[in-house]
Protein backbone atom coordinates (compact mmCIF):
# COMPACT_ATOMS: atom_id res chain seq x y z
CA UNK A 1 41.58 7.95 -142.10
CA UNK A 2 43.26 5.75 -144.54
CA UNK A 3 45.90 7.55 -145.64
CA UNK A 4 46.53 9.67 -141.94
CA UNK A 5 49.79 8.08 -141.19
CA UNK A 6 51.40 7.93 -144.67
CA UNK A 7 54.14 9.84 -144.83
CA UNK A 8 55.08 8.26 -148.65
CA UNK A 9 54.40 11.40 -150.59
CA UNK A 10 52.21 9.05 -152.49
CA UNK A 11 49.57 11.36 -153.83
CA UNK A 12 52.30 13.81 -154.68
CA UNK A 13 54.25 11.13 -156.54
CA UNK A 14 50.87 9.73 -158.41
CA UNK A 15 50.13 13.20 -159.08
CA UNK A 16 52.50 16.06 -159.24
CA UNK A 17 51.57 19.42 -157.29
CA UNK A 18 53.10 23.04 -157.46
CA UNK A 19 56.27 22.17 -156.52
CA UNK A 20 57.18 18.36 -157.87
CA UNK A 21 56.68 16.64 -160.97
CA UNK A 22 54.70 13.45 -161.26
CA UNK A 23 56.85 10.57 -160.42
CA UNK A 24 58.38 12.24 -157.35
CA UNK A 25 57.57 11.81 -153.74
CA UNK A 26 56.85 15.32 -151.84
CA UNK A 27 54.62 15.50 -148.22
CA UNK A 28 53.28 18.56 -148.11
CA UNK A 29 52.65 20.40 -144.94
CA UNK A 30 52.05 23.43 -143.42
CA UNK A 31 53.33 25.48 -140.81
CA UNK A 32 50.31 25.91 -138.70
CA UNK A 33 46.26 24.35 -138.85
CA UNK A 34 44.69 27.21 -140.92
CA UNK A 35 46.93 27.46 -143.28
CA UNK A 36 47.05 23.64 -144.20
CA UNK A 37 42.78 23.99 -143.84
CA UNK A 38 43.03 26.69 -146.49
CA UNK A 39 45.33 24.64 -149.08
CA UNK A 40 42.68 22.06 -148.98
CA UNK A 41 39.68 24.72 -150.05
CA UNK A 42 41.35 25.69 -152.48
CA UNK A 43 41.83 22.33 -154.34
CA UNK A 44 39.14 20.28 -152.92
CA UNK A 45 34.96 22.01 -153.87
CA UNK A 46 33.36 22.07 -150.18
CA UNK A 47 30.70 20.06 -151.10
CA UNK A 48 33.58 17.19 -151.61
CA UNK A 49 35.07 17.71 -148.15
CA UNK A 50 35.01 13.92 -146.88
CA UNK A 51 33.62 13.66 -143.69
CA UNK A 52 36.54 11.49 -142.27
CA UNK A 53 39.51 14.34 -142.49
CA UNK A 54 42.78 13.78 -139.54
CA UNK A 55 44.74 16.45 -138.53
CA UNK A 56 48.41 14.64 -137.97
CA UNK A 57 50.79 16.92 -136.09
CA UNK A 58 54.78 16.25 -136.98
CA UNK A 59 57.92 16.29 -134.36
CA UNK A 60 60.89 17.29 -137.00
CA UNK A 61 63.87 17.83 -135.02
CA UNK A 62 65.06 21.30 -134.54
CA UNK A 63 68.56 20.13 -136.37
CA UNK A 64 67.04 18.73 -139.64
CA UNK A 65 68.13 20.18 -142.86
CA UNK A 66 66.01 22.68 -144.80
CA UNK A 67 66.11 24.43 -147.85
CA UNK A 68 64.06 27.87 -147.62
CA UNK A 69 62.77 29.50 -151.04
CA UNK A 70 62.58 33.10 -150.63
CA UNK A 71 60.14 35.14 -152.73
CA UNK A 72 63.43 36.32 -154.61
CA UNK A 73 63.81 32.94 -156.23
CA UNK A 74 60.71 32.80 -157.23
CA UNK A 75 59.75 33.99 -161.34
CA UNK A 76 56.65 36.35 -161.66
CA UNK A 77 53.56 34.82 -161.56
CA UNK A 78 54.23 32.15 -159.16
CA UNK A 79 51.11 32.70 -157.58
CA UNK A 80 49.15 31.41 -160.83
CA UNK A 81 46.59 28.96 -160.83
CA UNK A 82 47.68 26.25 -162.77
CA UNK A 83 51.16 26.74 -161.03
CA UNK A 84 54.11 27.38 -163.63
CA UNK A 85 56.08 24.63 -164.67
CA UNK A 86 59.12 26.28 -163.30
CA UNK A 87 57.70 25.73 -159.85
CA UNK A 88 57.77 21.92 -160.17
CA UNK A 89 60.99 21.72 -161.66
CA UNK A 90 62.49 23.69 -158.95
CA UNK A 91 60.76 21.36 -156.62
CA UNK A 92 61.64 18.22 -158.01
CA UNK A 93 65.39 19.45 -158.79
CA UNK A 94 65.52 19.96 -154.66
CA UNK A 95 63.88 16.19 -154.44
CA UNK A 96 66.30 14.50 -156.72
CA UNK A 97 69.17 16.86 -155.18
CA UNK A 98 68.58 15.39 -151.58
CA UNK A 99 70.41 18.51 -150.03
CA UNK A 100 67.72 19.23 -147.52
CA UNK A 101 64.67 16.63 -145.81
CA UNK A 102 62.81 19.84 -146.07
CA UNK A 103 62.14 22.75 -148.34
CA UNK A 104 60.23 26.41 -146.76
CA UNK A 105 58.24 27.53 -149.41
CA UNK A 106 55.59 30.43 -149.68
CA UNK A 107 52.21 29.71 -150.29
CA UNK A 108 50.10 30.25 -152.95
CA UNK A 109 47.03 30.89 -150.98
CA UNK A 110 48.73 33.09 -148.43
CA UNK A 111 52.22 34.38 -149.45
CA UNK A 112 52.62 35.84 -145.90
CA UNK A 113 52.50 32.06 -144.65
CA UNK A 114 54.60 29.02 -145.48
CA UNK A 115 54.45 25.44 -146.69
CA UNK A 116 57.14 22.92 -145.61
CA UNK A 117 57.71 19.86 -148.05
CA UNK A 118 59.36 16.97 -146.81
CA UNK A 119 61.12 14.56 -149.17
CA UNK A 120 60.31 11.57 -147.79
CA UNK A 121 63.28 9.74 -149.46
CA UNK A 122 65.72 11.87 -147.69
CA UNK A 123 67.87 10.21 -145.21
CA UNK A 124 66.70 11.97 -142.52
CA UNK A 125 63.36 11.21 -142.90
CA UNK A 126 63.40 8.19 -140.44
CA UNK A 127 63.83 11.61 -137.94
CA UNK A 128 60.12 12.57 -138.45
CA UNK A 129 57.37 11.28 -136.02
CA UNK A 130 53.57 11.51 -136.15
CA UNK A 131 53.18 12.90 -132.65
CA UNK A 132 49.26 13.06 -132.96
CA UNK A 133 46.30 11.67 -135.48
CA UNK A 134 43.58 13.67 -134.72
CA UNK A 135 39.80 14.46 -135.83
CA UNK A 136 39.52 17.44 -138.29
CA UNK A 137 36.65 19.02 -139.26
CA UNK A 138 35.56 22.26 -140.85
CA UNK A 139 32.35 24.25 -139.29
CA UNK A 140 28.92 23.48 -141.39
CA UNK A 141 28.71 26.76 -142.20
CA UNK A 142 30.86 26.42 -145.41
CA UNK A 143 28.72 23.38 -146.54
């Protein structure tokens, strides 16, 4: 519950992900709940799940700027667990670039579904409200 309405790209910046280096802000979100529930399995072991986790849902007006990476830009092996390099710099280049507050991106854990990243230094970030801070919780059954 701490961290529900930070929208700082803090953990991102602290520790670099797939698609940004360390030392660059990036919220990561997802385009719908199962996806962003799956992104967490992967990374997280179950047994670590805290007990505490929020869903937040985002209003990001329909005229906001995004940057889409198709699976065309993307070098072979993308997929890979630890992520390329490549993917990071690609990431952060868009981040330091400030073209876009947002960049499409396909998953990793389900290339059919997509990842939005929000560069919460962007201009147009003041544009983004939490609309909702809600109780999230995966069934026992995984524990």
């Amino acid at each position: 519950m701490k961290f529900a309405k930070d929208l700082s790209g803090e953990g991102a910046r602290l520790f670099g992900g797939r698609w940004n280096r360390k030392g660059f802000p990036v919220l990561y979100t997802s385009e719908n709940i199962s996806l962003a529930a799956m992104e967490l399995l992967v990374n997280l072991p179950v047994a670590d799940l805290p007990d505490d986790l929020r869903l937040i849902t985002l209003n990001v007006p329909d005229d906001i700027s995004m940057r889409v990476i198709s699976f065309g830009d993307l070098p072979k092996g993308w997929r890979h667990y630890p992520p390329l390099g490549s993917l990071s710099e690609m990431g952060t280049q868009w981040v330091q670039s400030e073209e876009s507050l947002m960049l499409r991106v396909p998953s990793a854990v389900i290339p059919q579904e997509w990842n939005v990243l929000l560069n919460p230094q962007h201009s147009e970030m003041s544009r983004v409200e939490i609309l909702s801070v809600e109780p999230f919780g995966f069934d026992k059954r995984l524990k």
